[in-house]
C-alpha atoms as a PDB file:
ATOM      1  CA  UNK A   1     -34.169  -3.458  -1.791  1.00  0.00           C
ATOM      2  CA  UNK A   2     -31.437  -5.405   0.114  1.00  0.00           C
ATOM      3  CA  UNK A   3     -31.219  -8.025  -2.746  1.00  0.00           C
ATOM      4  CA  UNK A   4     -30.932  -5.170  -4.904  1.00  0.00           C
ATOM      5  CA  UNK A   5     -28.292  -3.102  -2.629  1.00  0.00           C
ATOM      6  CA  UNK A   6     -26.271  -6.015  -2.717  1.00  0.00           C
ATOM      7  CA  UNK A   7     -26.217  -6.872  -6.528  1.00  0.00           C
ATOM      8  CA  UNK A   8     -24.866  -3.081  -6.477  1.00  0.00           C
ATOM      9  CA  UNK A   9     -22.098  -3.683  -4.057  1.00  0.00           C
ATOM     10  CA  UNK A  10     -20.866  -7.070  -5.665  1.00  0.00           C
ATOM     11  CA  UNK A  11     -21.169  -5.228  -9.609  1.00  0.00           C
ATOM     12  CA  UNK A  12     -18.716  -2.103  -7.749  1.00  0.00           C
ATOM     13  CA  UNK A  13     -16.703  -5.037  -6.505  1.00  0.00           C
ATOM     14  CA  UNK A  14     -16.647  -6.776  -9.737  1.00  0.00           C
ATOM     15  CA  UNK A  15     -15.670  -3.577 -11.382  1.00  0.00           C
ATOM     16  CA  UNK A  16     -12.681  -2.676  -9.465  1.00  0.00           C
ATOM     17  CA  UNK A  17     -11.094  -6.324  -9.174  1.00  0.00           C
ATOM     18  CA  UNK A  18     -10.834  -5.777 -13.227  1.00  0.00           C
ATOM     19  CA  UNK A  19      -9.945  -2.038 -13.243  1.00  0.00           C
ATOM     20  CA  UNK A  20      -7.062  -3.615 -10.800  1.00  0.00           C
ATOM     21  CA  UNK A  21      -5.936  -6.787 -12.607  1.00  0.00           C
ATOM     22  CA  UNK A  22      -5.576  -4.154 -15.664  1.00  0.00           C
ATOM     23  CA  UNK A  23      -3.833  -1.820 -14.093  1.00  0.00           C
ATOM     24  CA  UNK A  24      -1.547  -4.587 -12.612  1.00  0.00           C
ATOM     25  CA  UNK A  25      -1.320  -6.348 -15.711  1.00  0.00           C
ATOM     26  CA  UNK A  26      -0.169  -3.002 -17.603  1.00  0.00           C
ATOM     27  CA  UNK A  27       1.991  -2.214 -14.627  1.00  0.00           C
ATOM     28  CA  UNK A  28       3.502  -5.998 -14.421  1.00  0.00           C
ATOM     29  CA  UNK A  29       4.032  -5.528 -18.649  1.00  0.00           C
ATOM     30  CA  UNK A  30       5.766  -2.603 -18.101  1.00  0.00           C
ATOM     31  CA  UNK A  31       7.992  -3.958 -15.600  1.00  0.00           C
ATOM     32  CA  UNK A  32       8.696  -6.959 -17.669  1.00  0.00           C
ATOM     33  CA  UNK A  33       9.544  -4.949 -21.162  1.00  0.00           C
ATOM     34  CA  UNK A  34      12.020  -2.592 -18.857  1.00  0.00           C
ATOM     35  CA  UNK A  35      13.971  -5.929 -17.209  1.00  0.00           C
ATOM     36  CA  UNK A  36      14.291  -7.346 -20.297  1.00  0.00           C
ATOM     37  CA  UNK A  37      15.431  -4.281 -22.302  1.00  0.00           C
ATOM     38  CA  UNK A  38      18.421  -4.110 -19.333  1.00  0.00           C
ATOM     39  CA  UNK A  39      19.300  -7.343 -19.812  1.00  0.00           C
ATOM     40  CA  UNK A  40      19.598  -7.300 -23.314  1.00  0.00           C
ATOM     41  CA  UNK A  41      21.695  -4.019 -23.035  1.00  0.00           C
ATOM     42  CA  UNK A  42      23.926  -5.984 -20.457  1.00  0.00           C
ATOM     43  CA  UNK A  43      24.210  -9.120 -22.059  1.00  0.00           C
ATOM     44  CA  UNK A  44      23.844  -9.577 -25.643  1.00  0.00           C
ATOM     45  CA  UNK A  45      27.431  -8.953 -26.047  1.00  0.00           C
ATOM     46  CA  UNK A  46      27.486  -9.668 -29.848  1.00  0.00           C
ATOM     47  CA  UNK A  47      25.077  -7.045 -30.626  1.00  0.00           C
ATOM     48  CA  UNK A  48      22.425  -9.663 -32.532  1.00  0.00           C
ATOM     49  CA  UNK A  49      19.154  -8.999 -30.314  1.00  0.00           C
ATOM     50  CA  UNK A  50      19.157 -12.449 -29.092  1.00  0.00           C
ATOM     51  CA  UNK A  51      20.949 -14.513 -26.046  1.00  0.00           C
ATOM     52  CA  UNK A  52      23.075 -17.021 -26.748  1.00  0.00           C
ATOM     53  CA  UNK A  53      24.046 -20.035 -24.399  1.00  0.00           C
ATOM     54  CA  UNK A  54      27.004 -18.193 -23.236  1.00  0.00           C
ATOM     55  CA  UNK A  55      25.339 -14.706 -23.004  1.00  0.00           C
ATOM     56  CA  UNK A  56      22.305 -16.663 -20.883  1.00  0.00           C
ATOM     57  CA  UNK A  57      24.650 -18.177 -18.797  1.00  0.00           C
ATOM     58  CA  UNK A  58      26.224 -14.938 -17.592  1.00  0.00           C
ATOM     59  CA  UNK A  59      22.876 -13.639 -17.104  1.00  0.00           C
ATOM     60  CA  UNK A  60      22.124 -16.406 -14.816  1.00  0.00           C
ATOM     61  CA  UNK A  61      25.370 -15.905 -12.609  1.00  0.00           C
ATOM     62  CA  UNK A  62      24.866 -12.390 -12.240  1.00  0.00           C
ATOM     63  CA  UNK A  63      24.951 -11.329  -9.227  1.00  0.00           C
ATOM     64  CA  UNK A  64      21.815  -8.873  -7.928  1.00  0.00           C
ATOM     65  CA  UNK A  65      25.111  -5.989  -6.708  1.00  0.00           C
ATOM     66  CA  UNK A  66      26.487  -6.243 -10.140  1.00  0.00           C
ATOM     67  CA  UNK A  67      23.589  -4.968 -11.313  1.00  0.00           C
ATOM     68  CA  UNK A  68      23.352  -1.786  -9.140  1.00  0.00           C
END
């Protein structure tokens, strides 16, 4: 019965450590698709969906107050 008790407890265990590396995962995706959305909106300054050199650049001396 105790052998049996604890296969229960570790499958529960099991269980949620995957519900919560999908929800994080989903959650982490979500975050990712939003940042980059921003700083495509901030710095593709030509308008062609992709970041040049220069446009890359800026994004990497932005400061984190100039994007608040």
């Amino acid at each position: 019965m105790r052998a049996q008790s604890a296969s229960v407890i570790r499958m529960v265990k099991e269980a949620s450590l995957a519900e919560m590396a999908l929800t994080l995962s989903s959650l982490w995706s979500t975050c990712v698709s939003t940042m980059a959305k921003n700083i495509m909106k901030r710095f593709d300054v030509d308008g062609d969906g992709e970041i040049s050199l220069e446009e890359f650049q800026q994004v990497m001396d932005a400061d984190e107050e100039d994007e608040q």
